[in-house]
C-alpha atoms as a PDB file:
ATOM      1  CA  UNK A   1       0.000   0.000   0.000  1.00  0.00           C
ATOM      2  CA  UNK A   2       2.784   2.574   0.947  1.00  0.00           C
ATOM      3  CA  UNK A   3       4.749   1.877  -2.216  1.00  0.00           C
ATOM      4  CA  UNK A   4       1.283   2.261  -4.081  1.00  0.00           C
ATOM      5  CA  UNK A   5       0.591   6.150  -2.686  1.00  0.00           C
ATOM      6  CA  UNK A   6       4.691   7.007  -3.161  1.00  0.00           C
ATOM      7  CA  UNK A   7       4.311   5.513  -7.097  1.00  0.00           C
ATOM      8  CA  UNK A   8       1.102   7.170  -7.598  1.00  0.00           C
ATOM      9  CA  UNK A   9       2.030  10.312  -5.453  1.00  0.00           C
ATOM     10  CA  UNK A  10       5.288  10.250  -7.786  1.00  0.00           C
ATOM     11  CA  UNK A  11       3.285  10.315 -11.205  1.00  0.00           C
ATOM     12  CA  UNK A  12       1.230  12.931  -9.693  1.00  0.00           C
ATOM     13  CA  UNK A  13       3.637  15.267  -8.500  1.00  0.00           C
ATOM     14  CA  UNK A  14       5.753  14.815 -12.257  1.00  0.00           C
ATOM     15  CA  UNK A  15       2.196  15.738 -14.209  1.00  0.00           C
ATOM     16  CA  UNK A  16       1.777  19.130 -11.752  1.00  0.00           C
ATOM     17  CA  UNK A  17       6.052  19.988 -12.269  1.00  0.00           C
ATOM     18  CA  UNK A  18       5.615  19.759 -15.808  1.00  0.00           C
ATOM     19  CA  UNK A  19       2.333  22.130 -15.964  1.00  0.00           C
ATOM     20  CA  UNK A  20       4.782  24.570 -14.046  1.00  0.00           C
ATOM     21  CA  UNK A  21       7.673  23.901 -16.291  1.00  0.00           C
ATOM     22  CA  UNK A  22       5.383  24.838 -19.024  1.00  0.00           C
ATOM     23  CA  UNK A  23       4.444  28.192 -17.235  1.00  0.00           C
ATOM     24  CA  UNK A  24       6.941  29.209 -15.318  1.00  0.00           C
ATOM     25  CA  UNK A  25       5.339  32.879 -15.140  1.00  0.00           C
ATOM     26  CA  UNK A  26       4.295  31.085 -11.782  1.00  0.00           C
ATOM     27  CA  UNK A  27       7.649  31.415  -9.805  1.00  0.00           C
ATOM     28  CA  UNK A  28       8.625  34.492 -11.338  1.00  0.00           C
ATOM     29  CA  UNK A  29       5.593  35.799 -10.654  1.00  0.00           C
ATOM     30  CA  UNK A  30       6.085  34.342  -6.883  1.00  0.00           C
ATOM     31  CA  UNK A  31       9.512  36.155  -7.017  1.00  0.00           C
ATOM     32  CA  UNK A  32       8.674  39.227  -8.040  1.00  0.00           C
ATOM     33  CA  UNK A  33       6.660  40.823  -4.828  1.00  0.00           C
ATOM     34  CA  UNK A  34       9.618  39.703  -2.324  1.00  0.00           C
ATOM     35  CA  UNK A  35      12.094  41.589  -4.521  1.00  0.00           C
ATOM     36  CA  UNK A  36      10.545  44.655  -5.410  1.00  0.00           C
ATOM     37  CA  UNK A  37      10.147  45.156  -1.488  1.00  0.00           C
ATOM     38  CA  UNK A  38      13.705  44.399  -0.928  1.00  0.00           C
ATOM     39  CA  UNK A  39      14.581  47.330  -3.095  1.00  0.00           C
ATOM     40  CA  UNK A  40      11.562  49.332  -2.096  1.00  0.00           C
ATOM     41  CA  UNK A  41      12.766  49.003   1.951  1.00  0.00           C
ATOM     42  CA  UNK A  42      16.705  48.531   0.979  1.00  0.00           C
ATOM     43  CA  UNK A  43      17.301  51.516  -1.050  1.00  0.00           C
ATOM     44  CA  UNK A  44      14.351  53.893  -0.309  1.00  0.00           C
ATOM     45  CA  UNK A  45      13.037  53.156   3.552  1.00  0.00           C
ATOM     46  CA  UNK A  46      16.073  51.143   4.706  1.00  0.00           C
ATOM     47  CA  UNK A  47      18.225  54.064   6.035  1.00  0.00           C
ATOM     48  CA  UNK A  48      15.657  55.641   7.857  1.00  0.00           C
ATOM     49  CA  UNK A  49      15.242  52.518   9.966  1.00  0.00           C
ATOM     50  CA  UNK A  50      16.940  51.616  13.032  1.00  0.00           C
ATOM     51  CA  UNK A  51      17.276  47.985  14.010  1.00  0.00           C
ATOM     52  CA  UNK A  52      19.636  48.612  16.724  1.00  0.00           C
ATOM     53  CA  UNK A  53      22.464  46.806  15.718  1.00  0.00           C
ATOM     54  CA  UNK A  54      25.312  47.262  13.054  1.00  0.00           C
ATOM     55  CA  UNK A  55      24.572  44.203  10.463  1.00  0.00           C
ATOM     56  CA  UNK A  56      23.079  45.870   6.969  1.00  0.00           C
ATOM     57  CA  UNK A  57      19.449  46.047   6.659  1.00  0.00           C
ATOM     58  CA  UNK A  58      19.685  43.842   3.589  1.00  0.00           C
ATOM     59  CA  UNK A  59      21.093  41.002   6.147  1.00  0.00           C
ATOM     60  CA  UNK A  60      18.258  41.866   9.417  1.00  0.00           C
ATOM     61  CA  UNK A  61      15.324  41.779   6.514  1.00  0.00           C
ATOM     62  CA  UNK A  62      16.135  38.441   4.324  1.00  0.00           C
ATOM     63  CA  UNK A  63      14.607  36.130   7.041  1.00  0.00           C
ATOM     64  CA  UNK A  64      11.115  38.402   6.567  1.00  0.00           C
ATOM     65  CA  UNK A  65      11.568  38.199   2.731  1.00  0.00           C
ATOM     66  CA  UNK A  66      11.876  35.134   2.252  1.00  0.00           C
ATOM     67  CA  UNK A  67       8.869  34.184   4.087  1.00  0.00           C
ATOM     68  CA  UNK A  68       6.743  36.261   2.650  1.00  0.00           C
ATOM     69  CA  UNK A  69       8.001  34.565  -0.649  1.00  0.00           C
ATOM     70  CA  UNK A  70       6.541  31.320   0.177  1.00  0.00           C
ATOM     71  CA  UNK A  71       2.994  33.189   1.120  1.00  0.00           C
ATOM     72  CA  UNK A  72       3.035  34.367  -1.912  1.00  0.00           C
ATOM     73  CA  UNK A  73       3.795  31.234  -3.675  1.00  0.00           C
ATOM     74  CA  UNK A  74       1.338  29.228  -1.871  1.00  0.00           C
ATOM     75  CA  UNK A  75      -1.614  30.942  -3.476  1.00  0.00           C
ATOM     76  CA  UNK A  76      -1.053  28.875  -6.303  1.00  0.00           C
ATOM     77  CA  UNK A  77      -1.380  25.596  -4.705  1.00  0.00           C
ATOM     78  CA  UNK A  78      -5.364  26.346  -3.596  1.00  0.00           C
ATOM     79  CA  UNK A  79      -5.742  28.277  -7.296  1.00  0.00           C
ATOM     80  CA  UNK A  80      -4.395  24.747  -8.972  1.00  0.00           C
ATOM     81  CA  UNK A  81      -5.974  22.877  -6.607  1.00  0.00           C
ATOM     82  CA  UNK A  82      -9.542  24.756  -6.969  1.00  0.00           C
ATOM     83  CA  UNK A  83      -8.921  24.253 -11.174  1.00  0.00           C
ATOM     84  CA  UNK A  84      -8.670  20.452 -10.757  1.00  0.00           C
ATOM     85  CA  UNK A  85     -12.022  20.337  -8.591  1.00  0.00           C
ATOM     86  CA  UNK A  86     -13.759  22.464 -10.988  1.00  0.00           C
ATOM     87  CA  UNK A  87     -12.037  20.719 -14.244  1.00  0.00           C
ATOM     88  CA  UNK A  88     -13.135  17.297 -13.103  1.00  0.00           C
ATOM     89  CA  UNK A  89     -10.389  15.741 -12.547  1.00  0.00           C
ATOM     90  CA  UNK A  90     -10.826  14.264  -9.253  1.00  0.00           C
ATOM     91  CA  UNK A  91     -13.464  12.274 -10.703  1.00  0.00           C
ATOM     92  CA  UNK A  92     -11.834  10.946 -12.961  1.00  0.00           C
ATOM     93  CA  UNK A  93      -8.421   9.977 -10.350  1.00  0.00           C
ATOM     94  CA  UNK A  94     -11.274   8.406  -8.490  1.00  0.00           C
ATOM     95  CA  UNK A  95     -12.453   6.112 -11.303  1.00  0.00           C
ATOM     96  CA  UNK A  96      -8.370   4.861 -12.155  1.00  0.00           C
ATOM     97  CA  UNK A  97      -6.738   3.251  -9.550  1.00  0.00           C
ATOM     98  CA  UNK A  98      -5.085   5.655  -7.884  1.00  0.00           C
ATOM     99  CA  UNK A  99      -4.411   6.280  -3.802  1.00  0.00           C
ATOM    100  CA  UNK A 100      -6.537   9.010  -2.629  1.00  0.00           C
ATOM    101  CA  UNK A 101      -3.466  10.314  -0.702  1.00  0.00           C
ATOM    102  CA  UNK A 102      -1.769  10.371  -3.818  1.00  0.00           C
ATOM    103  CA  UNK A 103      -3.649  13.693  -5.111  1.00  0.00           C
ATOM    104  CA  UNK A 104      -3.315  16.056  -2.259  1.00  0.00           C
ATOM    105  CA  UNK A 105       0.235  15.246  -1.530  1.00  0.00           C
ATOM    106  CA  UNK A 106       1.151  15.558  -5.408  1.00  0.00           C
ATOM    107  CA  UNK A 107       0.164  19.176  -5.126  1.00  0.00           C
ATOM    108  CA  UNK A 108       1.916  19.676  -1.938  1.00  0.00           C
ATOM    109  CA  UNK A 109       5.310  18.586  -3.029  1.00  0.00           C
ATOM    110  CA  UNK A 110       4.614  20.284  -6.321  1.00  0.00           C
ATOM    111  CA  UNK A 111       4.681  23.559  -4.335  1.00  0.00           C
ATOM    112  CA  UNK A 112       7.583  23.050  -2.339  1.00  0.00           C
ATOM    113  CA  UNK A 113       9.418  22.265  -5.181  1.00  0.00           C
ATOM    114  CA  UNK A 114       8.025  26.194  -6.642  1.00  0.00           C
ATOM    115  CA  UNK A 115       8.742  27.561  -3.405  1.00  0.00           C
ATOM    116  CA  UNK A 116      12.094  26.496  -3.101  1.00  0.00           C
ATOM    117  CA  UNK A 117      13.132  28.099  -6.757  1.00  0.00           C
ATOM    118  CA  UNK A 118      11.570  31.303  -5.530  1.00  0.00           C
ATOM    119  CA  UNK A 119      13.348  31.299  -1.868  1.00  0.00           C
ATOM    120  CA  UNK A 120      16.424  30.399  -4.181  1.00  0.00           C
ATOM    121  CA  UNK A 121      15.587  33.056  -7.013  1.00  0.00           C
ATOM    122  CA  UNK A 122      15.188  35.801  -3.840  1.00  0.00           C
ATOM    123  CA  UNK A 123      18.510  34.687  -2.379  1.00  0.00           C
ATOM    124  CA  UNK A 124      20.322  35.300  -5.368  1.00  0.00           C
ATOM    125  CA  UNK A 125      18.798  38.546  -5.928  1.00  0.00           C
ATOM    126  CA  UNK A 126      19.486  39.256  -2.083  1.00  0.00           C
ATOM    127  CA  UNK A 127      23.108  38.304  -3.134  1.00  0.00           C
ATOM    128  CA  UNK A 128      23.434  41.240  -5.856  1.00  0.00           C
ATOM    129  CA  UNK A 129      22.020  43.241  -3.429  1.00  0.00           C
ATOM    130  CA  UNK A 130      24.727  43.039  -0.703  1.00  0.00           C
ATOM    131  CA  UNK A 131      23.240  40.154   1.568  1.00  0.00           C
ATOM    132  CA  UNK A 132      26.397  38.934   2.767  1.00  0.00           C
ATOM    133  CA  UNK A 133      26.485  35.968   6.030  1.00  0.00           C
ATOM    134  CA  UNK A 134      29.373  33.869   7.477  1.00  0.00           C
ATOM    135  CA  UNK A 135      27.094  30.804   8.472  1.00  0.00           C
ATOM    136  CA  UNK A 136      27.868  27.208   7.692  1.00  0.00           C
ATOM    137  CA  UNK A 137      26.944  24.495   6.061  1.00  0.00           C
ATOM    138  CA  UNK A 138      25.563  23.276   9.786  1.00  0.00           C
ATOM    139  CA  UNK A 139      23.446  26.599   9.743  1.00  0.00           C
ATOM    140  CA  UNK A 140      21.730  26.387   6.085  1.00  0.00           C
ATOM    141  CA  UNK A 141      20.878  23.030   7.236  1.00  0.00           C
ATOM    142  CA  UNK A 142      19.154  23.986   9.420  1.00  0.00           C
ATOM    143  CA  UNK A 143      17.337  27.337   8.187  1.00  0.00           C
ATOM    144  CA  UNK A 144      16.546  25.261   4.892  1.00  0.00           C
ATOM    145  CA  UNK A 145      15.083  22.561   7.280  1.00  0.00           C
ATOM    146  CA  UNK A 146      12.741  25.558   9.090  1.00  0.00           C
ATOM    147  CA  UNK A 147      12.139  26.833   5.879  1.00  0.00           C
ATOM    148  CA  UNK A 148      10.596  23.586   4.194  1.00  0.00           C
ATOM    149  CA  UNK A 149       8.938  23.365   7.074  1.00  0.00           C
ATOM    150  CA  UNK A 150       7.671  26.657   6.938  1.00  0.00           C
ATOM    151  CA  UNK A 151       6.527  25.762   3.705  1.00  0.00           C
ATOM    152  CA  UNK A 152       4.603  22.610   4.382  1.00  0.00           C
ATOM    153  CA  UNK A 153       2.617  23.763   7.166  1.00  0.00           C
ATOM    154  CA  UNK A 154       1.246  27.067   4.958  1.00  0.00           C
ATOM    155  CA  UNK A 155       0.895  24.647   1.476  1.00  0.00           C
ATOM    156  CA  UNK A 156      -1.371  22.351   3.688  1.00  0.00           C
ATOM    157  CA  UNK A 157      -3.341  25.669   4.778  1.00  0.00           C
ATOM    158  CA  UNK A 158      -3.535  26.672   1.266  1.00  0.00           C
ATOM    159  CA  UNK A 159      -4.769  22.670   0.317  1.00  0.00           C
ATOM    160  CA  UNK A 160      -7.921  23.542   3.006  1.00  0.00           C
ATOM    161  CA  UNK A 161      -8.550  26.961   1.377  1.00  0.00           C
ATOM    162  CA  UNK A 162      -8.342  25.179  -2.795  1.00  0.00           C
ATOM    163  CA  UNK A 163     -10.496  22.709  -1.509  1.00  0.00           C
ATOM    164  CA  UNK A 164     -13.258  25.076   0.515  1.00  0.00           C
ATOM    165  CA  UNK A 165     -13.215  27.434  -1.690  1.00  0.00           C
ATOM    166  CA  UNK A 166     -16.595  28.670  -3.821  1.00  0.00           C
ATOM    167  CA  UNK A 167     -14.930  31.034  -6.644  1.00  0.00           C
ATOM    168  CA  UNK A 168     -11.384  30.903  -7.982  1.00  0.00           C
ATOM    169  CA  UNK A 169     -10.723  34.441  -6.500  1.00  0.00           C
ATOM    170  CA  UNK A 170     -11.171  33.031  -3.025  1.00  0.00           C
ATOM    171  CA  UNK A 171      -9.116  30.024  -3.353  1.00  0.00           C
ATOM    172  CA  UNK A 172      -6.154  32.177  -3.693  1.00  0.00           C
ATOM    173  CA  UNK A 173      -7.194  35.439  -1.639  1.00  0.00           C
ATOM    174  CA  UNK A 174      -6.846  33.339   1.410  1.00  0.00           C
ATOM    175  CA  UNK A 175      -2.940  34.036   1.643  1.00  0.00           C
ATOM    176  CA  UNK A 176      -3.003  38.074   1.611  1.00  0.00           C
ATOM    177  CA  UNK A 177      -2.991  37.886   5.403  1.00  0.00           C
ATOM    178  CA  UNK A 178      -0.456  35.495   5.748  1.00  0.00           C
ATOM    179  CA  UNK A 179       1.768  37.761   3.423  1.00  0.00           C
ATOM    180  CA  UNK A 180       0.656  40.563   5.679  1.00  0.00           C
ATOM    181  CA  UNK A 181       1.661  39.158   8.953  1.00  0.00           C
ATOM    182  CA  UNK A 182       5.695  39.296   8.589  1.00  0.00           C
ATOM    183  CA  UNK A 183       4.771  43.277   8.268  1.00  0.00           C
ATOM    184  CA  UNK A 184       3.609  42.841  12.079  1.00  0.00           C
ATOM    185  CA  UNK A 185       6.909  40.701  13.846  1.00  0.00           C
ATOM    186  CA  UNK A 186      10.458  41.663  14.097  1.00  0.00           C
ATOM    187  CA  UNK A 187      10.743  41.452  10.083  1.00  0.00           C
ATOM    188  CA  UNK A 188      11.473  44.738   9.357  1.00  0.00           C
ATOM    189  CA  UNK A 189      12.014  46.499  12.643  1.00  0.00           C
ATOM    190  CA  UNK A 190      12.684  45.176  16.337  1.00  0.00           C
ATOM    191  CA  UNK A 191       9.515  44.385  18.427  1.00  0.00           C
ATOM    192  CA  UNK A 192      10.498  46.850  20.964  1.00  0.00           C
ATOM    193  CA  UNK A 193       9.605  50.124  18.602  1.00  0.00           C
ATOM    194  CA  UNK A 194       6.150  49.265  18.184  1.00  0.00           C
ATOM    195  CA  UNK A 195       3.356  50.595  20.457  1.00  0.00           C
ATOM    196  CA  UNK A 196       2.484  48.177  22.941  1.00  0.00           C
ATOM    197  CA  UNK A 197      -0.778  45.912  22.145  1.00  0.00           C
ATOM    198  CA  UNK A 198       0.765  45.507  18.407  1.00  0.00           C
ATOM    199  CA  UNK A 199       4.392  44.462  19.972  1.00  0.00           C
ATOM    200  CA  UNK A 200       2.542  42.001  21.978  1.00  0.00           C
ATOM    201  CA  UNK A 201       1.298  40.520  19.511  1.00  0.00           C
ATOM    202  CA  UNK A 202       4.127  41.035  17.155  1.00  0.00           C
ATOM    203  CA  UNK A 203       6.256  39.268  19.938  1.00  0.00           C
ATOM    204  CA  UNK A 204       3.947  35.855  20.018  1.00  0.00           C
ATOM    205  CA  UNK A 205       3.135  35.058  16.581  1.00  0.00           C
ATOM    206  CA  UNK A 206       4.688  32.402  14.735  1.00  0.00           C
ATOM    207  CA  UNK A 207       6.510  34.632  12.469  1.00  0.00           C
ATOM    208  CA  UNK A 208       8.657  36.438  14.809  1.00  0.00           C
ATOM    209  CA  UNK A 209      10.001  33.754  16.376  1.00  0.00           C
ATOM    210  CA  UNK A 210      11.265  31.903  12.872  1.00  0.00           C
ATOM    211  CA  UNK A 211      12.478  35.151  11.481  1.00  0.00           C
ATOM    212  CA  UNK A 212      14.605  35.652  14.476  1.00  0.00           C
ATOM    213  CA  UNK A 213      15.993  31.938  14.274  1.00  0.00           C
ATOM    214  CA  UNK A 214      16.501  32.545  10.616  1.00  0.00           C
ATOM    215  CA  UNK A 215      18.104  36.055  11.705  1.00  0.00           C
ATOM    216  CA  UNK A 216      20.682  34.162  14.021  1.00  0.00           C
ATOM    217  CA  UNK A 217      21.385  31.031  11.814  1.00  0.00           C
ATOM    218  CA  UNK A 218      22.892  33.441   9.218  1.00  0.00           C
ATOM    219  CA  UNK A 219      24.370  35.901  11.622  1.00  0.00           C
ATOM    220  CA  UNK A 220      26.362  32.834  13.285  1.00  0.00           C
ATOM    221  CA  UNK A 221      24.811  34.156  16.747  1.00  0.00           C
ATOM    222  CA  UNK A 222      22.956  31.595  19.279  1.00  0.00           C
ATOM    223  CA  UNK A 223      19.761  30.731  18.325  1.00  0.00           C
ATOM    224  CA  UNK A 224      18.187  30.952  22.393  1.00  0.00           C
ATOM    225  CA  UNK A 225      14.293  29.416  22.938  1.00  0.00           C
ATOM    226  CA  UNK A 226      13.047  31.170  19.119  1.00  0.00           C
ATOM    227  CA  UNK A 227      14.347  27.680  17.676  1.00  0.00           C
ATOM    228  CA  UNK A 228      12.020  25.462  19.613  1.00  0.00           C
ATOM    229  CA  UNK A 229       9.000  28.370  19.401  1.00  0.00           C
ATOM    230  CA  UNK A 230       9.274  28.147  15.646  1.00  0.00           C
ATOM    231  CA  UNK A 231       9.671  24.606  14.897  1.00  0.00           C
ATOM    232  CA  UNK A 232       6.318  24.268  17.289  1.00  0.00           C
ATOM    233  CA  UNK A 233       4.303  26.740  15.765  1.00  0.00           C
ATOM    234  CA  UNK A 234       5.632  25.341  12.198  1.00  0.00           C
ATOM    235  CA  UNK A 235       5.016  21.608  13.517  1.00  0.00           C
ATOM    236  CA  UNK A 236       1.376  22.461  15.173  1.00  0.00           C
ATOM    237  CA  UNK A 237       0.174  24.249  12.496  1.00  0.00           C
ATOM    238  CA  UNK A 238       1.141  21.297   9.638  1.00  0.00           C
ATOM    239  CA  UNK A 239      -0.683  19.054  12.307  1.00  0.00           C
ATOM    240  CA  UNK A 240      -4.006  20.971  12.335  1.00  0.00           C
ATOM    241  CA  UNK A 241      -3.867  21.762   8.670  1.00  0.00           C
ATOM    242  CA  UNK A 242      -2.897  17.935   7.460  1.00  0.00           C
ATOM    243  CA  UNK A 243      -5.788  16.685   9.504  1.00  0.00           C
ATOM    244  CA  UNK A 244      -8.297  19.054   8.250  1.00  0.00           C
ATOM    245  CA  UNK A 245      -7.499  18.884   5.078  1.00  0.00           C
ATOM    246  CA  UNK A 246      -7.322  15.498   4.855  1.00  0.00           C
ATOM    247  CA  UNK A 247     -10.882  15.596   6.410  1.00  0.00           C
ATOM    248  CA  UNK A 248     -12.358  18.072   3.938  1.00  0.00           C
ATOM    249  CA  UNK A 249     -10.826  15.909   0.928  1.00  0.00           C
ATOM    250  CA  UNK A 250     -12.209  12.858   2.027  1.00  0.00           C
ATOM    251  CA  UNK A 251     -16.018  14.601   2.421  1.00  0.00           C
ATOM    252  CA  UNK A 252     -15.526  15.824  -0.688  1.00  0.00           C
ATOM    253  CA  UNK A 253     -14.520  12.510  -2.667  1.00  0.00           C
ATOM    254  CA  UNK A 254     -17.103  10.496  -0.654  1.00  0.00           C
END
């Protein structure tokens, strides 16, 4: 049975690549947001901001960036997702001999794949720009790791909203606010400059906490308790959103 859903999940995941490879407007596209605001806050708002210490701002806002990439990208999952329910072809998966799982995670891996050639695409750009880090092979590891997992936990989100959604524009709106969010954590400037009730909250959403792991993986500095804060939120929310997606799929297919 497991080598049945990793064949079929295989086939899957090759038939959604190759759609992107076709069109790859889609990570451009994905790519495009995250670097316009790195040249929008690097060379225009980035000296009037003071993030109390003496690393460039291209270096303290990456970690934001590059989440705010994968938001981005993840509104493609529910908008390919939604075009499959619509198109029919569920139906007809359901009529071949194919494991369920097979469908949902072929989408999934199909946008971490996209994700990952945007977080690289940003990088590079990041590069040009002057992003400059000392952190080894150990730390890249390790912020790739977060990152993919990062990824995961939002595609599965994005799998709920392709699946609930009533109109094409909604399967994709859902991820505005999660592209909004890194503009309220320690993204773009420390916690502490922010009037109280929004540094609160700032200081206890998911976001700050893997920024500022991502912030001290590439600055070679300790990582403290933001490690284990962001790989729980990360963890908990792939949890919650695998299991009700997985619920919502099999309603719909039943």
């Amino acid at each position: 049975m497991t080598a049945h859903v990793l064949s079929d999940t295989g086939t899957l995941t090759g038939r959604s690549l190759r759609h992107i490879l076709r069109s790859p407007d889609t990570i451009i596209t994905t790519a495009i947001t995250p670097v316009a605001l790195m040249l929008l806050f690097v060379y225009v708002l980035g000296g009037a901001i003071n993030t109390g210490s003496d690393e460039s701002y291209i270096n303290y806002m990456l970690p934001g960036i590059l989440l705010i990439t994968i938001a981005s990208g993840i509104a493609y999952t529910a908008y390919r997702l939604f075009l499959d329910m619509k198109g029919g072809i569920f139906e007809r998966f359901q009529s071949m001999p194919i494991a369920r799982p097979a469908v949902l995670w072929a989408h999934v891996l199909t946008a971490l794949v996209a994700n990952l050639a945007s977080i690289v695409i940003v990088t590079g750009v990041a590069l040009i720009m002057g992003f400059r880090t000392g952190a080894s092979v150990t730390d890249w590891f390790a912020a790739a790791g977060i990152l993919i997992l990062f990824t995961l936990a939002l595609t599965w989100v994005a799998v709920i909203a392709g699946l609930s959604a009533k109109t094409v524009d909604g399967a994709s709106a859902f991820s505005y606010p999660l592209i909004f969010l890194p503009f309220i954590s320690s993204a773009f400037v420390p916690t502490d400059s922010m009037p109280g009730p929004v540094a609160w909250f700032a200081e206890n959403q998911p976001v700050t906490s893997i920024v500022n792991t991502l912030r001290a993986l590439f600055a070679q500095q300790p990582v403290g308790h933001d490690i284990w804060i962001a790989l729980a939120w990360c963890a908990g929310l792939l949890v919650a959103a695998y299991a009700a997606a997985t619920a919502i799929y099999r309603k719909k297919i039943s």
